[in-house]
Every structure is written in C-alpha cells, then in structure tokens.
Protein backbone atom coordinates (compact mmCIF):
# COMPACT_ATOMS: atom_id res chain seq x y z
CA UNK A 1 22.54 18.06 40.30
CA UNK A 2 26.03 16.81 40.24
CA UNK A 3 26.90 13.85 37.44
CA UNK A 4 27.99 11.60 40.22
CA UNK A 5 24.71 12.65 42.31
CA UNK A 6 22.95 11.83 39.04
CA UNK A 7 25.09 8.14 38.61
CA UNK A 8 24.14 7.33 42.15
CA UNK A 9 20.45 8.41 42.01
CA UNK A 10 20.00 5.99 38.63
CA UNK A 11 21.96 3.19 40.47
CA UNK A 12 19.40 3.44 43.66
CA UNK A 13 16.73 2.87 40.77
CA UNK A 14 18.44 -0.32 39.91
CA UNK A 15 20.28 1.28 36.84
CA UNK A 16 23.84 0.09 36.36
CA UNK A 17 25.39 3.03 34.64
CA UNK A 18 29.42 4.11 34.62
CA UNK A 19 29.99 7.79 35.74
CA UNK A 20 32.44 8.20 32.27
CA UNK A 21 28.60 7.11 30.74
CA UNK A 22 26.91 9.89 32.78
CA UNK A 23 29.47 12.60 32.05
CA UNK A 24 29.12 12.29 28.01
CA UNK A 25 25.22 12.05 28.17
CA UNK A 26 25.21 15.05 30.23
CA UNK A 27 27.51 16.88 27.58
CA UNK A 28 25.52 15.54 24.59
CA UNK A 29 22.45 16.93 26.71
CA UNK A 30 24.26 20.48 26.91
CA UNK A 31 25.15 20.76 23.62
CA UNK A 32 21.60 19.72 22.36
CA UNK A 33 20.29 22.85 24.94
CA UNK A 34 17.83 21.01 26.75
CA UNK A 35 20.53 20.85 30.24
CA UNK A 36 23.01 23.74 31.05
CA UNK A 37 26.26 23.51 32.88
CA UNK A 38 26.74 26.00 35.90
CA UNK A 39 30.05 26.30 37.61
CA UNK A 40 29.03 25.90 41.34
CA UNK A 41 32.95 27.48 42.28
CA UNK A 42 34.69 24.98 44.59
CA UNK A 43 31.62 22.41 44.03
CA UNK A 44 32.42 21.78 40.28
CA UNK A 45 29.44 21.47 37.76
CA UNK A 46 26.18 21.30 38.18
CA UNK A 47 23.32 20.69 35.55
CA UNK A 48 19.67 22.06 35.52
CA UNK A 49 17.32 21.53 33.05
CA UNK A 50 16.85 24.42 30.26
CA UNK A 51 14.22 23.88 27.71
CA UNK A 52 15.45 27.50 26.55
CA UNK A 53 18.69 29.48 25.56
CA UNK A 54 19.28 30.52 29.22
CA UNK A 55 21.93 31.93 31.38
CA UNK A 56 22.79 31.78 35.31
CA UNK A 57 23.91 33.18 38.06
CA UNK A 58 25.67 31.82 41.28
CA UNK A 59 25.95 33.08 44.57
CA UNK A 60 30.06 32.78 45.43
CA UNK A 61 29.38 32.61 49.02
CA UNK A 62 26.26 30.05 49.49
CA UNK A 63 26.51 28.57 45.58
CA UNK A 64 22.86 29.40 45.42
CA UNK A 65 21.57 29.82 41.18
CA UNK A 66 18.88 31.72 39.73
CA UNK A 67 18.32 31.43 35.69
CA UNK A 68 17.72 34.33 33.58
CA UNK A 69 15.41 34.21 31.51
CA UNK A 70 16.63 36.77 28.68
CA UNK A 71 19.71 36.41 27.00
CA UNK A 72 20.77 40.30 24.81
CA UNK A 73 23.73 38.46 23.64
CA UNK A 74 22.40 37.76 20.04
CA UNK A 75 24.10 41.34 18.69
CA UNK A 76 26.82 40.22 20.30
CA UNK A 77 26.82 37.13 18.62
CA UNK A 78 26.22 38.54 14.90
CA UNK A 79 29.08 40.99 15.59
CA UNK A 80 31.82 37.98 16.36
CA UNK A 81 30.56 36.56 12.95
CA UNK A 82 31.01 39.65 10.96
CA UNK A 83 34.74 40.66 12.78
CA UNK A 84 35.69 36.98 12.59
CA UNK A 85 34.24 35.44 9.80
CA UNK A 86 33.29 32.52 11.83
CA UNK A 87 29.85 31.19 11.44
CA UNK A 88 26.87 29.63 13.90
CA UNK A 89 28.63 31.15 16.74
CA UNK A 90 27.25 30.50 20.15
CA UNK A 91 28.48 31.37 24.13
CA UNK A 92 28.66 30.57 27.67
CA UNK A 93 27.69 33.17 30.09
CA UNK A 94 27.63 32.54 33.69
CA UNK A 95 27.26 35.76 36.19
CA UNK A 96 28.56 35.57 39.93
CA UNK A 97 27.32 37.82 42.31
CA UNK A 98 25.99 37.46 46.04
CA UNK A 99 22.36 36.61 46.62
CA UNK A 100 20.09 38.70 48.48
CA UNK A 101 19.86 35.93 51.54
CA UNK A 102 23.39 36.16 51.78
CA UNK A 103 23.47 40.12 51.68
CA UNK A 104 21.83 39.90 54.64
C-alpha cells in the first residue's frame, strides 16, 4: 500500500489525517521493523507489514513482490563492524528480478 492510498483509506473511515502525518508514521513504523519499504520502480514506495527482519523482491516488469523469509546477511553485518568500527549496523536489501507469471 502506497502512503497516499493509506491517507485516503483512513479519510474514507472518517479519519482526518495530513499525508506529511502518514509519511513519518510510516517511517517511524519502518524503523521500529514491524512495516518495510519496497521500491515498486516507477510506482514509488510501497509498505507491507513485516513482523520479522525480512527482505523483498519485485518483479521490474509487472511490480509484483514476494518476501523472503531468510535474511544470510548477519556475517555480513558483523564484518562491516569489525572493517569499520561502526557499531549496531543494519541494511536494506531489495532484489529485482522477473516473476515466473511474467516469464511466461
């Protein structure tokens, strides 16, 4: 769901809410991992619940997303900390691909 989709479902509900409003809740809701951000290409973002550390991927033709649901970025993560010093290091990962509907 888009944040303006979002804005104009809560205002059909009889909520009176400003889209700037919906944007930062939507972050603070990212950042807290219970919503993650997916980069529908020419669509902007899109947000889908996540009650885990999970990852997508998007179909560039249809926009279509599937979530993974393992992440084998953790070494990855421990290795930035030890080559940068930098601490409670975290990432974004978003695969593109085509789906198998669009393959044909």
């Amino acid at each position: 769901m888009t944040a303006a989709a979002l804005a104009e479902r809560l205002k059909s509900l009889g909520v009176s809410i400003d889209l700037v409003t919906v944007y930062r809740t939507l972050d603070l809701l990212v950042s807290s991992g219970l919503l993650t951000r997916v980069d529908r290409m020419d669509e902007g973002w899109r947000y889908a619940s996540c009650s885990h550390h999970c990852h997508t991927i998007t179909c560039r033709l249809c926009g279509r997303n599937a979530t993974l649901n393992r992440c084998e970025m953790a070494q990855l993560d421990k290795a930035v900390e030890r080559s940068t010093g930098f601490s409670g290091i975290t990432h974004v990962l978003q695969f593109v691909g085509v789906c198998p509907e669009c393959t044909g």
